[in-house]
N, C-alpha and C. Protein backbone atom coordinates (compact mmCIF):
# COMPACT_ATOMS: atom_id res chain seq x y z
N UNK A 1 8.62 15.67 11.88
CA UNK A 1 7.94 16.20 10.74
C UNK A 1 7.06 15.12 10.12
N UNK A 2 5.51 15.54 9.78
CA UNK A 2 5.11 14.81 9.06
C UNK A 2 4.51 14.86 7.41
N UNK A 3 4.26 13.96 6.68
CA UNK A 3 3.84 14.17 5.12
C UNK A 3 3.16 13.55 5.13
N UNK A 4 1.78 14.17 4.58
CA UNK A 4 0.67 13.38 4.36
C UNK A 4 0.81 13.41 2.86
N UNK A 5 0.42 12.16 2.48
CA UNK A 5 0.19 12.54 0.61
C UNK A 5 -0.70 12.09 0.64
N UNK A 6 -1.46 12.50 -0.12
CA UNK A 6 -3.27 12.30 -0.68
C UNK A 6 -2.64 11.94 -2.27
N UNK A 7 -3.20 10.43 -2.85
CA UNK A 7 -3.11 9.67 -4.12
C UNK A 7 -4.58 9.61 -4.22
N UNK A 8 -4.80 9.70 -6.01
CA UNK A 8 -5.55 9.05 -6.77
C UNK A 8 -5.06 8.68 -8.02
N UNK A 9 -5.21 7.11 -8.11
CA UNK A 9 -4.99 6.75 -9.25
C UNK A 9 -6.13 6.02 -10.26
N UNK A 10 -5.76 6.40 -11.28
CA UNK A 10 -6.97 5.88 -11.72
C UNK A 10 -6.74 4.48 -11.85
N UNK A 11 -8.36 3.81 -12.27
CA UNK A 11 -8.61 2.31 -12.22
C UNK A 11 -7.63 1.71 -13.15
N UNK A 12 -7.30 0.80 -13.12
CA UNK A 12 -6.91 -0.34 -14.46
C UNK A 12 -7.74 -0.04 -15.55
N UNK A 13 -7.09 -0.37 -16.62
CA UNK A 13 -8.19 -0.60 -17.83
C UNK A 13 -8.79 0.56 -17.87
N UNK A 14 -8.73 1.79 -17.26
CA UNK A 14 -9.92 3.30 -17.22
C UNK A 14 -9.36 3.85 -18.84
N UNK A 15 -10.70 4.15 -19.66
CA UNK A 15 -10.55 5.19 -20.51
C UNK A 15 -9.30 6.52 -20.48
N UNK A 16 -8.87 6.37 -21.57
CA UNK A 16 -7.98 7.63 -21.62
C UNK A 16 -8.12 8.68 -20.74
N UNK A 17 -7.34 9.47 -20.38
CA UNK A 17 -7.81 10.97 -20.13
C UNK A 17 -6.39 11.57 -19.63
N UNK A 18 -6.34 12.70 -18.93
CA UNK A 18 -5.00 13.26 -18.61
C UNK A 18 -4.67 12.89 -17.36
N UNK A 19 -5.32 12.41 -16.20
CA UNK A 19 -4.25 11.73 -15.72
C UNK A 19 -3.60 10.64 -15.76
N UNK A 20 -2.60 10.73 -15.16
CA UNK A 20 -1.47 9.85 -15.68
C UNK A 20 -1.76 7.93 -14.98
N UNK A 21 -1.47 7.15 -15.91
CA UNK A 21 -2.07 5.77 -15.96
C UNK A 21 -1.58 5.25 -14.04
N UNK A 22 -2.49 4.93 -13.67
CA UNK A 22 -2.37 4.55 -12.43
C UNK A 22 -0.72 4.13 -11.55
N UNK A 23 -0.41 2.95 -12.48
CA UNK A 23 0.93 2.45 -12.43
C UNK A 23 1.71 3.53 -12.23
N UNK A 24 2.20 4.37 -13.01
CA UNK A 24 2.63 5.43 -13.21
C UNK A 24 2.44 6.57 -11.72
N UNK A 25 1.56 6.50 -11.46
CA UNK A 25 1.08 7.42 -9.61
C UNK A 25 2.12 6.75 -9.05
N UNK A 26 1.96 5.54 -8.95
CA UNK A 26 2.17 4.58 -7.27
C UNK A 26 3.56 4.82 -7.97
N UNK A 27 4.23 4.43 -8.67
CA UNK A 27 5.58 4.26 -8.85
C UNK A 27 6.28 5.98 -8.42
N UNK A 28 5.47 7.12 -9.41
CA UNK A 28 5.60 8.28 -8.57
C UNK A 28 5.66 8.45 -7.04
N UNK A 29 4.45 7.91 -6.37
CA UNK A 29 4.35 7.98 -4.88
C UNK A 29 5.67 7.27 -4.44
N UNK A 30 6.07 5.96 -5.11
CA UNK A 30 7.36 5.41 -4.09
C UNK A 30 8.16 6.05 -4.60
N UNK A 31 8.73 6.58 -5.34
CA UNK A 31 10.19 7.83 -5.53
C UNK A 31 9.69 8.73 -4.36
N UNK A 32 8.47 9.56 -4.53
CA UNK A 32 8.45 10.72 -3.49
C UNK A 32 8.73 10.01 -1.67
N UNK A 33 8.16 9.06 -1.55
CA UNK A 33 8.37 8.35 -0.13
C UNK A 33 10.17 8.20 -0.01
N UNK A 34 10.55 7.74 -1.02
CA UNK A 34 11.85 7.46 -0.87
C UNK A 34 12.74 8.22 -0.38
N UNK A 35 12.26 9.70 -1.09
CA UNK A 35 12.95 10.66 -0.93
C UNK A 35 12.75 11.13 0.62
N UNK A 36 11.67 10.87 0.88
CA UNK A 36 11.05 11.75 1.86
C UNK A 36 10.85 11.15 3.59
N UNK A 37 11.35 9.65 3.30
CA UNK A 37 11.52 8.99 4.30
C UNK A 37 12.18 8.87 5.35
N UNK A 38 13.26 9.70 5.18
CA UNK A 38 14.75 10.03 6.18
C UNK A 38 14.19 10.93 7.22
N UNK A 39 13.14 12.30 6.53
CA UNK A 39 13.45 13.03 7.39
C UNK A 39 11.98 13.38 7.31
N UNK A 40 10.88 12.63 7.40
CA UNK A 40 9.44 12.76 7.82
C UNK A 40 9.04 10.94 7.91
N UNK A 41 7.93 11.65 8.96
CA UNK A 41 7.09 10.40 8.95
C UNK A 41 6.12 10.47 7.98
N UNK A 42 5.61 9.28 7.13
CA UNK A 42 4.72 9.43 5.87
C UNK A 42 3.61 8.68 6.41
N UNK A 43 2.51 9.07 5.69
CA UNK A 43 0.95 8.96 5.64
C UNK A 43 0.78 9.07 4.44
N UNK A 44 0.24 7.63 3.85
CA UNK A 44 -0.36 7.61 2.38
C UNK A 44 -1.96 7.68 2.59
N UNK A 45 -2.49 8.06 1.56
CA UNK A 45 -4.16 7.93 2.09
C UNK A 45 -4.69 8.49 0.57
N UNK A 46 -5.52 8.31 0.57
CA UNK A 46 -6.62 8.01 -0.70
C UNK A 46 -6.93 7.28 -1.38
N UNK A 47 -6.37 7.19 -3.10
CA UNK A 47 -7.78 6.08 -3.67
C UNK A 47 -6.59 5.60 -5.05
N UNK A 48 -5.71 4.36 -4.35
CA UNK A 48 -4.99 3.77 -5.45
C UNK A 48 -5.48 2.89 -6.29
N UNK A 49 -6.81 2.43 -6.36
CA UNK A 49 -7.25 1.64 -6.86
C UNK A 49 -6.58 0.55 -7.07
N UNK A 50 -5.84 -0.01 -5.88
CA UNK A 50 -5.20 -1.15 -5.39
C UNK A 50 -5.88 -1.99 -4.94
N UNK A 51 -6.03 -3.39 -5.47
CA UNK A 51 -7.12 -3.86 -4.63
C UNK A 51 -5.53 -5.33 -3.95
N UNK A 52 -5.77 -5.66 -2.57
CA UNK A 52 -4.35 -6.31 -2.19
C UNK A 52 -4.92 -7.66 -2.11
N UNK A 53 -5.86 -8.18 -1.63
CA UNK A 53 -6.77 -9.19 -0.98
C UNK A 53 -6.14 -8.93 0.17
N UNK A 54 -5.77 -10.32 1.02
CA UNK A 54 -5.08 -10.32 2.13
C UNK A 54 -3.74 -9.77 2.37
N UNK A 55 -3.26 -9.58 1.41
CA UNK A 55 -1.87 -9.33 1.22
C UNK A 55 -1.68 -8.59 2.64
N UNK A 56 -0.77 -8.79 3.49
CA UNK A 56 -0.08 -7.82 5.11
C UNK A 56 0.77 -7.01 4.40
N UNK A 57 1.55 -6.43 3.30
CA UNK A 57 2.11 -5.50 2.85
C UNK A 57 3.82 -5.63 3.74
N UNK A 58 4.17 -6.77 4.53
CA UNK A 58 4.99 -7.12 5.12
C UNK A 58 5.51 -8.19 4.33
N UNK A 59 7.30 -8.24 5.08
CA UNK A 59 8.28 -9.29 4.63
C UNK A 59 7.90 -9.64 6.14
N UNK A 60 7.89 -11.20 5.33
CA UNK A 60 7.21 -12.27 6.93
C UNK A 60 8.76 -12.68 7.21
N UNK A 61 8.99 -13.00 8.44
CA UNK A 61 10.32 -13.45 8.84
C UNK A 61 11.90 -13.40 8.34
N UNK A 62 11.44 -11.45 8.15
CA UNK A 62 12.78 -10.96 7.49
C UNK A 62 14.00 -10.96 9.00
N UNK A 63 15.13 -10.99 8.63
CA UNK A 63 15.84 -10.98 9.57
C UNK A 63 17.87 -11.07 9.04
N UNK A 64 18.32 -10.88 9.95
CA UNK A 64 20.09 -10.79 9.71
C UNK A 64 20.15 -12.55 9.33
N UNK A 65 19.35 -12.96 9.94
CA UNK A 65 19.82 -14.65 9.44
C UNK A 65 20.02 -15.17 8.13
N UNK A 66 19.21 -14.15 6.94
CA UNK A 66 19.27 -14.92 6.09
C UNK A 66 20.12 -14.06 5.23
N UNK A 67 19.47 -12.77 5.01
CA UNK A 67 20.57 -12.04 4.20
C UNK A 67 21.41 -10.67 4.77
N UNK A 68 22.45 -10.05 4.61
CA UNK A 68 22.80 -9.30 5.63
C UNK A 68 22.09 -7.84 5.13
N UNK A 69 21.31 -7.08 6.52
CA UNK A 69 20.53 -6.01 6.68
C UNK A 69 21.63 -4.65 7.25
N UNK A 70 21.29 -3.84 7.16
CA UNK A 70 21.98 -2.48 7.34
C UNK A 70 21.54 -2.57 8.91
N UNK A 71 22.34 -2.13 9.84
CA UNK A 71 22.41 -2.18 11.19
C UNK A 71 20.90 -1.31 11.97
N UNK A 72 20.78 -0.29 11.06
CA UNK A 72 19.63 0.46 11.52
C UNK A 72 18.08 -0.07 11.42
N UNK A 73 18.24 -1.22 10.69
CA UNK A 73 17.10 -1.96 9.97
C UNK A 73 16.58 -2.60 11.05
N UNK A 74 15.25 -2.08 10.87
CA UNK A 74 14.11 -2.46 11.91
C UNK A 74 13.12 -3.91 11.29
N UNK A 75 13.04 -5.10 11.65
CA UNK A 75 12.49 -6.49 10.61
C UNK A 75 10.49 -5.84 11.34
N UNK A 76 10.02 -6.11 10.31
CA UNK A 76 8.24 -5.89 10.90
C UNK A 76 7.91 -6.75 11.56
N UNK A 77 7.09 -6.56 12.29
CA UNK A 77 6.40 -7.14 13.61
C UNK A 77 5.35 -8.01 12.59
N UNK A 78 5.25 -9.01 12.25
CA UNK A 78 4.01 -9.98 12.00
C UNK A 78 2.69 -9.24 12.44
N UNK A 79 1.68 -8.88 11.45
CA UNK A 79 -0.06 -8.48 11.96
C UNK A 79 -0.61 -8.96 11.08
N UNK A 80 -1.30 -9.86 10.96
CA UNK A 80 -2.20 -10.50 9.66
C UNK A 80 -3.47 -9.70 9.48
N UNK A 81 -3.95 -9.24 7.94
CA UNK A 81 -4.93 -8.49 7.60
C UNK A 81 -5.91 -8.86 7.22
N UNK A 82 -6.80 -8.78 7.02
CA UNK A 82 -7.78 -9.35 6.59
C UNK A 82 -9.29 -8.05 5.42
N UNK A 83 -9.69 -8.98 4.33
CA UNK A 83 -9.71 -8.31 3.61
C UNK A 83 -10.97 -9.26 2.83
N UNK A 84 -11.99 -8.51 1.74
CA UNK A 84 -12.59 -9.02 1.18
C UNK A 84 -12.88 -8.91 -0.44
N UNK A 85 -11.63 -8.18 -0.79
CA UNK A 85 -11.28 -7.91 -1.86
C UNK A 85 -10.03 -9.07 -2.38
N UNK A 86 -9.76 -9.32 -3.60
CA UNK A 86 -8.73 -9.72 -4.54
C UNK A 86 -7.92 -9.01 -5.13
N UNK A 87 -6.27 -9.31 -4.88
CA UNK A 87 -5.37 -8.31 -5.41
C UNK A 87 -5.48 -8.11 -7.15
N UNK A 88 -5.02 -7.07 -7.66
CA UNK A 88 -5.29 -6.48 -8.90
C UNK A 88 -3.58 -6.18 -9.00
N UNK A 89 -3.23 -5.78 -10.15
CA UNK A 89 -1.97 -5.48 -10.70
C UNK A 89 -1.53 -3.81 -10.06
N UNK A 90 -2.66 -2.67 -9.58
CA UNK A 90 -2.12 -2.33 -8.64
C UNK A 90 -1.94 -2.59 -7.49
N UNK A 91 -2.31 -3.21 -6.98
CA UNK A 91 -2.21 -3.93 -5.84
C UNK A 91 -1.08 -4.68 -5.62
N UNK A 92 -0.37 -5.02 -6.40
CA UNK A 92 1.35 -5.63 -6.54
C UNK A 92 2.30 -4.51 -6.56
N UNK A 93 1.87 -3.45 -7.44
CA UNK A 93 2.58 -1.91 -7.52
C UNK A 93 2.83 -1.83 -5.71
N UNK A 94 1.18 -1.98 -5.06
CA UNK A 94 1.27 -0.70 -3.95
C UNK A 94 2.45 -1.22 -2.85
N UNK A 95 1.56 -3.35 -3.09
CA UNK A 95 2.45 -3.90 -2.11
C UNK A 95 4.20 -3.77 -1.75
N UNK A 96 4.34 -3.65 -3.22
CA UNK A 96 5.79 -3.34 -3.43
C UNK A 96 6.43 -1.84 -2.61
N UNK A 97 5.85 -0.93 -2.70
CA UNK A 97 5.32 0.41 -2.46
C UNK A 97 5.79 0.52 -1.06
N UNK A 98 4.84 -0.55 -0.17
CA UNK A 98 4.65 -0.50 1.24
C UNK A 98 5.97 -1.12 1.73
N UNK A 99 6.07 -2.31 1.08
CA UNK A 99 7.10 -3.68 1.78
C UNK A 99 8.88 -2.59 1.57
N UNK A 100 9.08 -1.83 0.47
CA UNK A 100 10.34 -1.01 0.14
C UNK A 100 10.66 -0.51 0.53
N UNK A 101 9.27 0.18 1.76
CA UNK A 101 9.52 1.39 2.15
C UNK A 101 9.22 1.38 3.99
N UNK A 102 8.70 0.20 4.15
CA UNK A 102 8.84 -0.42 5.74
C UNK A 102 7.49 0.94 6.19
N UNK A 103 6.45 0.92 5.18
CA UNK A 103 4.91 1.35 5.91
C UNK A 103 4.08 0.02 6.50
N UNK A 104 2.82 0.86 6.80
CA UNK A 104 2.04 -0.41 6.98
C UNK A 104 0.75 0.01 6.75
N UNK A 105 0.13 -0.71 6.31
CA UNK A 105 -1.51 -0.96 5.80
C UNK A 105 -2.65 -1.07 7.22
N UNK A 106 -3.56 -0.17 7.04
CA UNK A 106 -4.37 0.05 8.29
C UNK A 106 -5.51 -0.72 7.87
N UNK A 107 -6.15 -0.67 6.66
CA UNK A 107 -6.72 -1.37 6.29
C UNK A 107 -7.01 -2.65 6.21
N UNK A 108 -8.31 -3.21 6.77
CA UNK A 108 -8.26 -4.66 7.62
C UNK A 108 -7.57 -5.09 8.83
N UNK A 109 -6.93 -4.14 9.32
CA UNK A 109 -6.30 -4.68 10.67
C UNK A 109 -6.63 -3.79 11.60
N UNK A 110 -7.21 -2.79 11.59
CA UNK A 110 -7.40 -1.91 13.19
C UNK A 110 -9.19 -1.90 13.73
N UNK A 111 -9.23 -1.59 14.55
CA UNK A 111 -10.42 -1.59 15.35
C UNK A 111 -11.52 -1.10 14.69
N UNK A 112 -12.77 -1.46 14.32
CA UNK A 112 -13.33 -0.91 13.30
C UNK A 112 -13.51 -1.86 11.33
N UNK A 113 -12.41 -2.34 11.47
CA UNK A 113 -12.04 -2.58 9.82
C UNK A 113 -11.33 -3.95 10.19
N UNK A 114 -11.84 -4.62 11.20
CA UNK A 114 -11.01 -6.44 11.29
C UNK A 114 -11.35 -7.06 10.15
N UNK A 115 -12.43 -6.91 9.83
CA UNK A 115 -12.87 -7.78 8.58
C UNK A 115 -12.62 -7.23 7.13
N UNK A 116 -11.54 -6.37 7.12
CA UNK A 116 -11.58 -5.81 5.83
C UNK A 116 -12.44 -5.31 4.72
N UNK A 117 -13.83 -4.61 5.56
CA UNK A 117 -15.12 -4.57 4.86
C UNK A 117 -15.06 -3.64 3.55
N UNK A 118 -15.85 -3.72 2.47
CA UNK A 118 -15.92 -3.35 1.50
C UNK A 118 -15.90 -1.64 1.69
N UNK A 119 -15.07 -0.57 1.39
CA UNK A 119 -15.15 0.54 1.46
C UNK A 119 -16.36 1.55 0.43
N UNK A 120 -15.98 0.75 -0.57
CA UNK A 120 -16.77 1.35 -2.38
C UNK A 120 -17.65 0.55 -2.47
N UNK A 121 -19.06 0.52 -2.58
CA UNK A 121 -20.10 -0.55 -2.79
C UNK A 121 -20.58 0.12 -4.14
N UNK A 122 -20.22 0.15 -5.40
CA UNK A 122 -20.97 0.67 -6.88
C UNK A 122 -21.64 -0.59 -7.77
N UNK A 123 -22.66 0.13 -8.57
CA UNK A 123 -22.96 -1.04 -9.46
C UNK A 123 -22.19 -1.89 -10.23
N UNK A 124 -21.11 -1.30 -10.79
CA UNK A 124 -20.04 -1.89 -11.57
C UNK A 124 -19.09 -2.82 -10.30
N UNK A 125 -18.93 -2.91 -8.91
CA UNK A 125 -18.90 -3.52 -8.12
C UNK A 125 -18.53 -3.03 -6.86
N UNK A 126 -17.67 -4.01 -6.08
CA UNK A 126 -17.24 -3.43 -4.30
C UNK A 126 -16.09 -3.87 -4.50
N UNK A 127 -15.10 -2.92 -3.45
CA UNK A 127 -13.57 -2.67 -3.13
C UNK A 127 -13.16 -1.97 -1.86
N UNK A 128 -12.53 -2.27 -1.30
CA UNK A 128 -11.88 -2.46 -0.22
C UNK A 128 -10.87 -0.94 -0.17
């Protein structure tokens, strides 16, 4: 089974309005993943207004050596990302998000997107 969720959160700092303050999404999105992780494969996709920089969204050299892991626990494979953006305070939300929940970030690392190229090019600026 799979779940796609489609997120938008709004920017940092964005003017009032009714949806709900960005922080507030992603922390939503990781309860719903949590829940939903046992018995689907998940696909996050849209517009968290996360900016990560390089961040790999991975625990680097997690393993039974250091602290003890649940037997089913799979440690991530090392892929370094690459990126031309700077992380933002969602961007700590998402990382958290990803690393809790053993996803992974396509962004900057697959064929097409090595260089982590700017996705959003606006006057007010570019983001990843």
């Amino acid at each position: 089974l799979v779940a796609i969720i489609n997120v938008y959160a709004r920017p940092e700092n964005a003017p009032g309005s009714s949806i709900l303050p960005g922080e507030d999404i992603i922390r939503e999105v990781e309860d719903l993943v949590s829940d939903l992780k046992t018995d689907f494969s998940i696909y996050l996709c849209g517009d968290f207004n996360a900016r990560i920089g390089s961040d790999t969204g991975q625990i680097i050299e997690d393993s039974h050596d250091f602290v003890p892991l649940p037997p089913d626990y799979q440690p991530d494979i090392y892929s370094p990302r690459f990126s031309q953006d700077v992380k933002n305070n969602h961007g700590k939300l998402f990382c958290e998000l990803v690393r809790n929940n053993q996803l992974i970030i396509l962004n900057g690392r697959t064929l097409g997107d090595l260089s982590g190229s700017f996705t959003s090019i606006q006057h007010q600026g570019c983001s990843v």
